[in-house]
PDB file of N, CA and C in Angstrom:
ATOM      1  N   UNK A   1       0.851  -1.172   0.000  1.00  0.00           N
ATOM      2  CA  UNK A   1       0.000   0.000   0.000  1.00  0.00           C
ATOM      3  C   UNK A   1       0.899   1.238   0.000  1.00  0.00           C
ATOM      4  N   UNK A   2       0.705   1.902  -0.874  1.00  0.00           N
ATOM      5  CA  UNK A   2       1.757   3.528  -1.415  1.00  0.00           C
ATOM      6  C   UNK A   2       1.208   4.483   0.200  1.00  0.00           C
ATOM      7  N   UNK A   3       2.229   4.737   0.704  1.00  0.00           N
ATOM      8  CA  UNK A   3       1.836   5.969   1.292  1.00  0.00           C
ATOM      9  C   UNK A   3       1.260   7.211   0.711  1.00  0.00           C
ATOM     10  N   UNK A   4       0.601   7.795   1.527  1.00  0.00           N
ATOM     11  CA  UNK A   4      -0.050   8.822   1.005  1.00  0.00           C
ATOM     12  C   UNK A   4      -0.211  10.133   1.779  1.00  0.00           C
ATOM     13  N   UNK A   5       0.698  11.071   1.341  1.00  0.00           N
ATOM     14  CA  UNK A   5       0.372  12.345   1.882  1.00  0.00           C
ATOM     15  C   UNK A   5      -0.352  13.497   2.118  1.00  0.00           C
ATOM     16  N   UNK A   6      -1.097  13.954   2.762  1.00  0.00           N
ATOM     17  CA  UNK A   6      -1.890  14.943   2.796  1.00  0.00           C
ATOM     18  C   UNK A   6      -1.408  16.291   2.299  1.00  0.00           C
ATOM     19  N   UNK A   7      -2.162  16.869   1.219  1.00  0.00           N
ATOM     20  CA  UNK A   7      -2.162  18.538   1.527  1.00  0.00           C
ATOM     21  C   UNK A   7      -3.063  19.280   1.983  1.00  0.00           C
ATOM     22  N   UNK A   8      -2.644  20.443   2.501  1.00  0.00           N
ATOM     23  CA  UNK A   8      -3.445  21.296   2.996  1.00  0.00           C
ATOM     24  C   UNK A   8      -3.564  22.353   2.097  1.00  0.00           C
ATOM     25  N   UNK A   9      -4.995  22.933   1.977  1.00  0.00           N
ATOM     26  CA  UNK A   9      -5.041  23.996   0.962  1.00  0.00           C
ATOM     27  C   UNK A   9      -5.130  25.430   1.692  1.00  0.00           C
ATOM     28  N   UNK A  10      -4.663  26.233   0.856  1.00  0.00           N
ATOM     29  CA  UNK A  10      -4.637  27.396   1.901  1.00  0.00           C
ATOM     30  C   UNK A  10      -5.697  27.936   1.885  1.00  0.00           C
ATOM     31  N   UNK A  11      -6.081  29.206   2.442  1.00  0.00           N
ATOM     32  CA  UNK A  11      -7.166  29.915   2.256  1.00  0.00           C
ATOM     33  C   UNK A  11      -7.542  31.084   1.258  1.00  0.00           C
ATOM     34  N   UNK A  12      -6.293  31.410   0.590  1.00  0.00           N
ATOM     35  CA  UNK A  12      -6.297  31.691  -0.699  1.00  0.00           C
ATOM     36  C   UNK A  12      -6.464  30.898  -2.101  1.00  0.00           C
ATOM     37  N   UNK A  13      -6.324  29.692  -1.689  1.00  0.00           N
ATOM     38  CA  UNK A  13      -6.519  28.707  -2.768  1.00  0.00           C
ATOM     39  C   UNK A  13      -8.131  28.370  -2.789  1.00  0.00           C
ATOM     40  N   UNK A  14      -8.713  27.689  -1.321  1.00  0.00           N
ATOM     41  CA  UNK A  14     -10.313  27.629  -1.338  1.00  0.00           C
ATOM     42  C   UNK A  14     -10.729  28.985  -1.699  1.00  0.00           C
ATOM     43  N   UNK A  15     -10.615  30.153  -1.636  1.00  0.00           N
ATOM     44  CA  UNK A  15     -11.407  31.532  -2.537  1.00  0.00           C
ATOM     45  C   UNK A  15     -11.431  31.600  -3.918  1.00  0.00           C
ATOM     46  N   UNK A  16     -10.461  31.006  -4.169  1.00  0.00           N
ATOM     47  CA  UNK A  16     -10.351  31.455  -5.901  1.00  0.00           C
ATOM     48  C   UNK A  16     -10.786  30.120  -6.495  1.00  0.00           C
ATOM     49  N   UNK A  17     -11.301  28.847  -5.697  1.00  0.00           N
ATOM     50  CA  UNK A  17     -11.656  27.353  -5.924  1.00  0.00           C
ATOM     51  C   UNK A  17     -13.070  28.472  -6.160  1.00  0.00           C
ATOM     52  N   UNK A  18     -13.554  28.874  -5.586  1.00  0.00           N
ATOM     53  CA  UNK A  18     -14.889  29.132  -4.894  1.00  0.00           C
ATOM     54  C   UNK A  18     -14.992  30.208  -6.008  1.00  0.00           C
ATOM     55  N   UNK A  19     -14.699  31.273  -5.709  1.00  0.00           N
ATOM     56  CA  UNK A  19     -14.405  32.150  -7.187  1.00  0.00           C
ATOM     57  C   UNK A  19     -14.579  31.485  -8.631  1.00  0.00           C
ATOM     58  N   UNK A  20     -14.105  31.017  -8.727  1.00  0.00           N
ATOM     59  CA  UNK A  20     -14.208  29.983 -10.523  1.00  0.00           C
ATOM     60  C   UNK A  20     -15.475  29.174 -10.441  1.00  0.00           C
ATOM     61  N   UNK A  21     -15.551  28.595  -9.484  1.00  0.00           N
ATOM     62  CA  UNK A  21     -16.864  27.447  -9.738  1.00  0.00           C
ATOM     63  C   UNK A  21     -17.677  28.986  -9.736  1.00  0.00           C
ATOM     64  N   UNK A  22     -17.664  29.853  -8.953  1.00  0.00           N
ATOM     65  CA  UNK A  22     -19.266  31.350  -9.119  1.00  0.00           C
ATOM     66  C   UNK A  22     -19.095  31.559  -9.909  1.00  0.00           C
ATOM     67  N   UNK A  23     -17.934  31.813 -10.753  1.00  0.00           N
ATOM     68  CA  UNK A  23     -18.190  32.590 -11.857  1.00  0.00           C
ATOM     69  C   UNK A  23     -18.557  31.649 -13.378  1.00  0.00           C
ATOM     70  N   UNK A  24     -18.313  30.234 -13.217  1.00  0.00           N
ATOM     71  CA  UNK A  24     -18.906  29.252 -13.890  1.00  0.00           C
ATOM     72  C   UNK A  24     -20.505  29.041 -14.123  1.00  0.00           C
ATOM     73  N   UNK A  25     -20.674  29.069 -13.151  1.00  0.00           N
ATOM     74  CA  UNK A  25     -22.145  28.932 -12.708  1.00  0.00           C
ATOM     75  C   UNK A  25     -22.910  30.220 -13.837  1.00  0.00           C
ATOM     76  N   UNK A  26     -22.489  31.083 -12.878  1.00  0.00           N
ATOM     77  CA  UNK A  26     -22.902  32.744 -13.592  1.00  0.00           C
ATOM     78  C   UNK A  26     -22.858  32.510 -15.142  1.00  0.00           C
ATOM     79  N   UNK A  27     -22.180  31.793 -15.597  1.00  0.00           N
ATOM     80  CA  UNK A  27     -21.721  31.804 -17.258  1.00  0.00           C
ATOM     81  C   UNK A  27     -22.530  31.230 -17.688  1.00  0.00           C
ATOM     82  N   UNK A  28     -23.180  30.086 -17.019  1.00  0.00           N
ATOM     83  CA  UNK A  28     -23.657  29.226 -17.433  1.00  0.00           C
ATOM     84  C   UNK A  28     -25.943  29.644 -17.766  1.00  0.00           C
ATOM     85  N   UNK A  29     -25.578  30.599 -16.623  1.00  0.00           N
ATOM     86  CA  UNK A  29     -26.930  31.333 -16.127  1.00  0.00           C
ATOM     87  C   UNK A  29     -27.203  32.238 -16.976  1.00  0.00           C
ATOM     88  N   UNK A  30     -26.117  32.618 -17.307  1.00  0.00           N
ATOM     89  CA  UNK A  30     -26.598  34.223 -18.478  1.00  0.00           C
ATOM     90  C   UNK A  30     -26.324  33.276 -19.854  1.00  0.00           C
ATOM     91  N   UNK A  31     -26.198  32.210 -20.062  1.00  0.00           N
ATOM     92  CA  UNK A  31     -25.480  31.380 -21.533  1.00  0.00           C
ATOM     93  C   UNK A  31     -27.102  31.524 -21.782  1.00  0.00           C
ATOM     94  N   UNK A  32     -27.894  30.479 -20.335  1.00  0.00           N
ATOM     95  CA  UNK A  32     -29.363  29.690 -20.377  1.00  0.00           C
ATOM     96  C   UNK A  32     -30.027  31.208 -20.987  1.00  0.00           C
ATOM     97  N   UNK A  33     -29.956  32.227 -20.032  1.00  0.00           N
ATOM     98  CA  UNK A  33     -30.911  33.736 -20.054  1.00  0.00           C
ATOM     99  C   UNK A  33     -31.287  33.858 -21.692  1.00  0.00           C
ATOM    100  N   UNK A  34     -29.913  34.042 -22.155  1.00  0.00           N
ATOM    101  CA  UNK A  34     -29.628  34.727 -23.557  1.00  0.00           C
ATOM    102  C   UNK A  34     -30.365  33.539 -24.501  1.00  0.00           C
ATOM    103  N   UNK A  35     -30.316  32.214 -24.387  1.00  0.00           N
ATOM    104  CA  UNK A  35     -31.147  31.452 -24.928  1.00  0.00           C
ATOM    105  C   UNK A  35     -32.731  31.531 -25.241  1.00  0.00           C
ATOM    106  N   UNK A  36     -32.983  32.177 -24.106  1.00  0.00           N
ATOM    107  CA  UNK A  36     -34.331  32.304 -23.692  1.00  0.00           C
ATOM    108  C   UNK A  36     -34.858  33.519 -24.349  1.00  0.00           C
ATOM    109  N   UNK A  37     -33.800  34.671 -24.604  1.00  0.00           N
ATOM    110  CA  UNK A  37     -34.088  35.823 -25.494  1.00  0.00           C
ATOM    111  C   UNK A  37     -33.745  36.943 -24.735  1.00  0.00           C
ATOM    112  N   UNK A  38     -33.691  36.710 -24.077  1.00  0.00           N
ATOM    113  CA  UNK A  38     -33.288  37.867 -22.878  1.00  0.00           C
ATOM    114  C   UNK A  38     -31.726  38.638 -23.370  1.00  0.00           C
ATOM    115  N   UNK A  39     -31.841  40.402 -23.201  1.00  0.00           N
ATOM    116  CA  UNK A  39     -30.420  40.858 -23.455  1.00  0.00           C
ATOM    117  C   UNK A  39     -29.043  40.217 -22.784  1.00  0.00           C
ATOM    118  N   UNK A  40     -28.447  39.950 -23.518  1.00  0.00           N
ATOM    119  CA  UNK A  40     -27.238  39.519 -22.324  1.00  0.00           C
ATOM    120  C   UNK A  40     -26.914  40.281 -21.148  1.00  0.00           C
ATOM    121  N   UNK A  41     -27.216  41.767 -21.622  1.00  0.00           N
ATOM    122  CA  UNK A  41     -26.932  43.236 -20.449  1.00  0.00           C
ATOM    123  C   UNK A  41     -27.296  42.580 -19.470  1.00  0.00           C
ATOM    124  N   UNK A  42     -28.609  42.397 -19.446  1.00  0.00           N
ATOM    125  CA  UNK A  42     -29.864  42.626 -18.671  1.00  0.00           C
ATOM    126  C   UNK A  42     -29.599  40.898 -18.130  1.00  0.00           C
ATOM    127  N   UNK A  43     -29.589  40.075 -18.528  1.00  0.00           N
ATOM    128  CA  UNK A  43     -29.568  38.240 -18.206  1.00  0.00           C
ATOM    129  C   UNK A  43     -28.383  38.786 -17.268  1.00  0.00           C
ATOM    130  N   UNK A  44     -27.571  39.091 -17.426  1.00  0.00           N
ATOM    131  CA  UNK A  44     -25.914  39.342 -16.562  1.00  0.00           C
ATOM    132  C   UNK A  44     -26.157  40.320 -15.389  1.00  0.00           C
ATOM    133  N   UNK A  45     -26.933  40.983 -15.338  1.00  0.00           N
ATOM    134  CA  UNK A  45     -27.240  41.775 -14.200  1.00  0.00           C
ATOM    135  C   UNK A  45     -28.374  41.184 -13.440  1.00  0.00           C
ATOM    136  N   UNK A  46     -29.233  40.225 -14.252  1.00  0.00           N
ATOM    137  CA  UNK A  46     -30.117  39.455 -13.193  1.00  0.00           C
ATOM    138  C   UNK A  46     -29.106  38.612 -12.315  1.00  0.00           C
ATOM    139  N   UNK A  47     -28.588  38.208 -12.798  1.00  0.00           N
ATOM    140  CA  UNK A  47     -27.703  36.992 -12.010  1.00  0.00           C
ATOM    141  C   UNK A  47     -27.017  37.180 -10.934  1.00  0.00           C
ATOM    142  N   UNK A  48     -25.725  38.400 -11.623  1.00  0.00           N
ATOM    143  CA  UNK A  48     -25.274  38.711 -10.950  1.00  0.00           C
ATOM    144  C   UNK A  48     -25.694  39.430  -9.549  1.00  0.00           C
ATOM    145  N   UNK A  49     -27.225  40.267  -9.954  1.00  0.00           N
ATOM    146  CA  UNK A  49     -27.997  40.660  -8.314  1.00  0.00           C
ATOM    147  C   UNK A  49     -28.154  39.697  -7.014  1.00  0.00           C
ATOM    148  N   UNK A  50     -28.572  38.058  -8.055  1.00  0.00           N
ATOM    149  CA  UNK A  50     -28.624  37.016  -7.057  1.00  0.00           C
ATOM    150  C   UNK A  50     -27.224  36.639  -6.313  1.00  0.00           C
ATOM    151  N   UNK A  51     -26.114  36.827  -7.193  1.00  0.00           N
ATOM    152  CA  UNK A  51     -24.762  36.110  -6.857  1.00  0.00           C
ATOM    153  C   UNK A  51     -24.151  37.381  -5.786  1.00  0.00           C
ATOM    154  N   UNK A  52     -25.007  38.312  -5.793  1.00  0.00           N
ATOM    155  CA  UNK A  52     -24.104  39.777  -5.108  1.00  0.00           C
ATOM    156  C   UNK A  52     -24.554  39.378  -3.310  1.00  0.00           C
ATOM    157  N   UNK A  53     -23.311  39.437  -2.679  1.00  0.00           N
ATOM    158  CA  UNK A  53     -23.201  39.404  -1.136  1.00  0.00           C
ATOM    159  C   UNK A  53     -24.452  40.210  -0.728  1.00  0.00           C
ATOM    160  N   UNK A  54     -25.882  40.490  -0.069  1.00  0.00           N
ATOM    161  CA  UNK A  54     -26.351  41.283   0.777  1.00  0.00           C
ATOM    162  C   UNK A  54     -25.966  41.211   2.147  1.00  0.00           C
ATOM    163  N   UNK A  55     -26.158  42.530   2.550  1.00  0.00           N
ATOM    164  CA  UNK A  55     -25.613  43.175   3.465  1.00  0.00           C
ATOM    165  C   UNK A  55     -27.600  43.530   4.154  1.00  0.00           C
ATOM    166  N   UNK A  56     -27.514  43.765   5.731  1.00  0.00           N
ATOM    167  CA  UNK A  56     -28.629  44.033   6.288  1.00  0.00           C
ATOM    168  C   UNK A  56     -29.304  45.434   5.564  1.00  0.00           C
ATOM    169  N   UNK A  57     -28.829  46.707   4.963  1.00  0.00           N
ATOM    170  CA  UNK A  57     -29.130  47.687   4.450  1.00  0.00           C
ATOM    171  C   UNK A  57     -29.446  47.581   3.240  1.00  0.00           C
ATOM    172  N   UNK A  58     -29.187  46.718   2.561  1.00  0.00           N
ATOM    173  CA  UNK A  58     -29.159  46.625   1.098  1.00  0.00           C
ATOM    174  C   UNK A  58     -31.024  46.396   0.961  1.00  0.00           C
ATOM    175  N   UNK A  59     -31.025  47.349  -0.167  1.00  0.00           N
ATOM    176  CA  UNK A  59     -32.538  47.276  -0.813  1.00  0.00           C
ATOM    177  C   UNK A  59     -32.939  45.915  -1.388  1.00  0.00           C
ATOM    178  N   UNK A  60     -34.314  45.550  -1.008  1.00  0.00           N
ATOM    179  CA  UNK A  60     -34.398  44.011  -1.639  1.00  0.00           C
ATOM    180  C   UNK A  60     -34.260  43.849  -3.164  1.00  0.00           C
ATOM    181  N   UNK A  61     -34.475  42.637  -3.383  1.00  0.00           N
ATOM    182  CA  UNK A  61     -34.553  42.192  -4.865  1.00  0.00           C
ATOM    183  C   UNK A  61     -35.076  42.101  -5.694  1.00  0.00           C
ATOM    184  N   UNK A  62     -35.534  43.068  -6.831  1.00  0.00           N
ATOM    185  CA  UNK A  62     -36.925  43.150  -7.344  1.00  0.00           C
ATOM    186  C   UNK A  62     -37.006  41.412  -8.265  1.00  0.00           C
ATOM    187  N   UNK A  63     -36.074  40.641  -8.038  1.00  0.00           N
ATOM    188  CA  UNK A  63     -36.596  39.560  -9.010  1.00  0.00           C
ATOM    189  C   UNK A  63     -36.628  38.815  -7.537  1.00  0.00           C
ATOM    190  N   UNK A  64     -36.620  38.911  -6.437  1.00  0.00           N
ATOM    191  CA  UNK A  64     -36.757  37.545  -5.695  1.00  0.00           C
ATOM    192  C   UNK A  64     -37.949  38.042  -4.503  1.00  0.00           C
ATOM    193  N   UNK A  65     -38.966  38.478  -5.020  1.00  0.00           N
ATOM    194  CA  UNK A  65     -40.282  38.164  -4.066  1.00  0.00           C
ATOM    195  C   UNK A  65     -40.068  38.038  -2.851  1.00  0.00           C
ATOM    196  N   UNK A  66     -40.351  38.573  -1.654  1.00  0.00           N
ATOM    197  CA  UNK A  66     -40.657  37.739  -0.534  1.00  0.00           C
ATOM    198  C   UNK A  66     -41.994  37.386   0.079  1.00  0.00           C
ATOM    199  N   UNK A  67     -42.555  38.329  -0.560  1.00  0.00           N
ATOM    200  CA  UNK A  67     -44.110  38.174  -0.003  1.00  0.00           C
ATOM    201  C   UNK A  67     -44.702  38.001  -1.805  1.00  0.00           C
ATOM    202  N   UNK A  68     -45.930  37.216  -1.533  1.00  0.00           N
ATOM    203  CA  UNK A  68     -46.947  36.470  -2.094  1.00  0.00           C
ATOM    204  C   UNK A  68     -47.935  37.838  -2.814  1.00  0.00           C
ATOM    205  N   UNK A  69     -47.469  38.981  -3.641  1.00  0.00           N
ATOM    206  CA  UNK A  69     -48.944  40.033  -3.639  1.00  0.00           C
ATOM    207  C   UNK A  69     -49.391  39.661  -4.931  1.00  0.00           C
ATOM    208  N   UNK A  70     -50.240  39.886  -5.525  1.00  0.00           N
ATOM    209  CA  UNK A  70     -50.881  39.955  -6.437  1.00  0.00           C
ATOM    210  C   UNK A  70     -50.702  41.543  -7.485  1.00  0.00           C
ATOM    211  N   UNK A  71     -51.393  41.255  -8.630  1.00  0.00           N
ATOM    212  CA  UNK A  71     -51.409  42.133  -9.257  1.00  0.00           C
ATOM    213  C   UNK A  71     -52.163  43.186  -8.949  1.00  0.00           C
ATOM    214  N   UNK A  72     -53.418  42.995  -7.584  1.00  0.00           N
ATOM    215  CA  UNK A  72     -53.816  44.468  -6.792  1.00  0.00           C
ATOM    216  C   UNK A  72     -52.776  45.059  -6.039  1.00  0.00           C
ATOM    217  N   UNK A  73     -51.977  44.118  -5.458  1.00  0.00           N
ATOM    218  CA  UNK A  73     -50.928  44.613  -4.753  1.00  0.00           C
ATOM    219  C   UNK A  73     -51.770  44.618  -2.959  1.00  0.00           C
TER     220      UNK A  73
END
């Protein structure tokens, strides 16, 4: 049986792991958008609103609902 050594990854390495797979994803989200007909502008700024860090101050999301209203509102 081969020995086998461990590495440890740093914590600059898991960010930019983490970094590439988001920004994969994202590529993949505005690829689907633009399929669908949607501007790329506009598909790339939906996404990216979802992929953006909120913070407690930050204004909500006009594409992610939290409450249930109707078209009376």
């Amino acid at each position: 049986m081969p020995s086998s050594t461990k590495r440890n990854a740093t914590v600059e390495e898991i960010l930019a792991a983490v970094e590439t797979a988001k920004e994969r994803v994202m590529a993949d989200e505005v690829k689907s958008y633009t399929k669908l007909g949607i501007p790329k502008a506009m598909a790339y700024q939906m996404v990216a609103s979802r992929f953006r860090q909120k913070s407690a101050d930050d204004d909500p999301d006009p594409f992610e609902a939290t409450t249930q209203e109707g078209w009376d509102g």
